[in-house]
Protein backbone atom coordinates (compact mmCIF):
# COMPACT_ATOMS: atom_id res chain seq x y z
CA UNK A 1 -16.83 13.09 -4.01
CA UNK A 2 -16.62 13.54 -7.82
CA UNK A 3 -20.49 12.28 -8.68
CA UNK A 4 -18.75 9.08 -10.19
CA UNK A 5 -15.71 10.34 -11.34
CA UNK A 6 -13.08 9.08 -9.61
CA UNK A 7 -10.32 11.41 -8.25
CA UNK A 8 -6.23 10.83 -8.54
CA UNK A 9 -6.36 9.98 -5.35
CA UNK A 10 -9.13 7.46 -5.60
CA UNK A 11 -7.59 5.66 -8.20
CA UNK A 12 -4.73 5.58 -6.88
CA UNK A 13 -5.89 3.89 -3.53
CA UNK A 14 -7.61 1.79 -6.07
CA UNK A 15 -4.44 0.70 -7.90
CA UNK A 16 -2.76 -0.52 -4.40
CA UNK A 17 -5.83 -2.78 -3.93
CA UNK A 18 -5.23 -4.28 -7.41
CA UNK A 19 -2.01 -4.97 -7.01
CA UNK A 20 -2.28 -6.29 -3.53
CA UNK A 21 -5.73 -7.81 -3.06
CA UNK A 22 -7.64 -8.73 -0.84
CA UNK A 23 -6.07 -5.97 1.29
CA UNK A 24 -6.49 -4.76 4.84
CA UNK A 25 -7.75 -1.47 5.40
CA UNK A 26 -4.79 -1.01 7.57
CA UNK A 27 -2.68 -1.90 4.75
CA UNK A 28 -4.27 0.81 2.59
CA UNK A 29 -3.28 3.18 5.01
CA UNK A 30 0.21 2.16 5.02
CA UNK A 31 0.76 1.85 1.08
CA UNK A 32 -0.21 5.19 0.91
CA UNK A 33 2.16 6.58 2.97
CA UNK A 34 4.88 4.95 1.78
CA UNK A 35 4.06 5.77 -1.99
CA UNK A 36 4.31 9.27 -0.89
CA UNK A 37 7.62 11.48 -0.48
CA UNK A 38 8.48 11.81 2.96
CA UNK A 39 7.74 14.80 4.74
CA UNK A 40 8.93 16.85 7.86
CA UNK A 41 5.55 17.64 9.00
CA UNK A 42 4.72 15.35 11.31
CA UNK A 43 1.27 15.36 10.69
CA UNK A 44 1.55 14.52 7.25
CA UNK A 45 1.46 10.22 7.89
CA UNK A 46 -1.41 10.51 9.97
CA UNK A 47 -3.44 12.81 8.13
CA UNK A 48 -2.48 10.16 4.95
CA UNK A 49 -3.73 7.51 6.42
CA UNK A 50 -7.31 8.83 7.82
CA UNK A 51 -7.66 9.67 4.02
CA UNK A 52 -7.57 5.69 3.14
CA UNK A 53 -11.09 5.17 5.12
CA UNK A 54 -12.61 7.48 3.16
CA UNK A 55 -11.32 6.39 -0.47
CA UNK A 56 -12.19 3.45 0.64
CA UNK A 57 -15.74 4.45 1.36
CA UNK A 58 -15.78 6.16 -1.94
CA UNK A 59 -14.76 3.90 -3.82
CA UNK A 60 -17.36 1.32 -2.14
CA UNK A 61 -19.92 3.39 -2.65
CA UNK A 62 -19.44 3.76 -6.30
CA UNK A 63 -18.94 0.05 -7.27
CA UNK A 64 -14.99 -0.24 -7.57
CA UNK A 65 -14.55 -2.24 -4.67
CA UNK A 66 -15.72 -4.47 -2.47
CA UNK A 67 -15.27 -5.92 1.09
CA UNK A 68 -14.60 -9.55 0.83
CA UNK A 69 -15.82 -11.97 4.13
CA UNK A 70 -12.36 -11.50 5.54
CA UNK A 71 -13.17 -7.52 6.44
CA UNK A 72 -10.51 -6.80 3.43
CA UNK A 73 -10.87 -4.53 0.41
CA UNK A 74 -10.91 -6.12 -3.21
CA UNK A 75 -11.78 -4.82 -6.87
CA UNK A 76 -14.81 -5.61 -8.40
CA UNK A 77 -14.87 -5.99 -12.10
CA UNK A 78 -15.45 -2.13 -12.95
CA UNK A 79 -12.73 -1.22 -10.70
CA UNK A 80 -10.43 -3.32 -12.64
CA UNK A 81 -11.24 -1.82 -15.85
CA UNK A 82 -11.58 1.82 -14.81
CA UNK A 83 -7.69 1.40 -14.05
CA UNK A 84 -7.00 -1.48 -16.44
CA UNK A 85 -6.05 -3.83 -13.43
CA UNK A 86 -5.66 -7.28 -15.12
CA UNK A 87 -8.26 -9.66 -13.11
């Protein structure tokens, strides 16, 4: 994990939810395969999108999200200002 520190990755994943809360986990899954340059493994989607659970998770687990009611993913107030997501 990064004891805190988010990764590229997880702010990344952290920046979709931002921009597109409350968001799906599904949809996580899918905006970070499309943000990503196609490749000819084929593989590579799949192996993209098991990686969203677990930013996900990381990113719960340190306070930058949050699941709403709905089952969706949303930024909490640090999450927001770790990326400078207007609220």
């Amino acid at each position: 994990m990064s004891d805190g520190y988010p990764t590229a990755a997880q702010k990344e994943a952290l920046r979709l939810i931002c921009h597109h809360e409350p968001m799906p986990a599904y949809r996580l899954a899918d905006e970070l395969v499309a943000a990503r340059e196609p490749s000819t493994n084929p593989g590579y989607g799949p192996a993209i999108a098991r990686m969203a659970g677990t930013l996900a998770w990381r990113l719960q687990a340190q306070g930058f999200i949050a699941e709403t009611l709905a089952g969706d993913w949303a930024t909490t107030a640090e999450g927001r200002a770790l990326i400078a997501c207007p609220a």
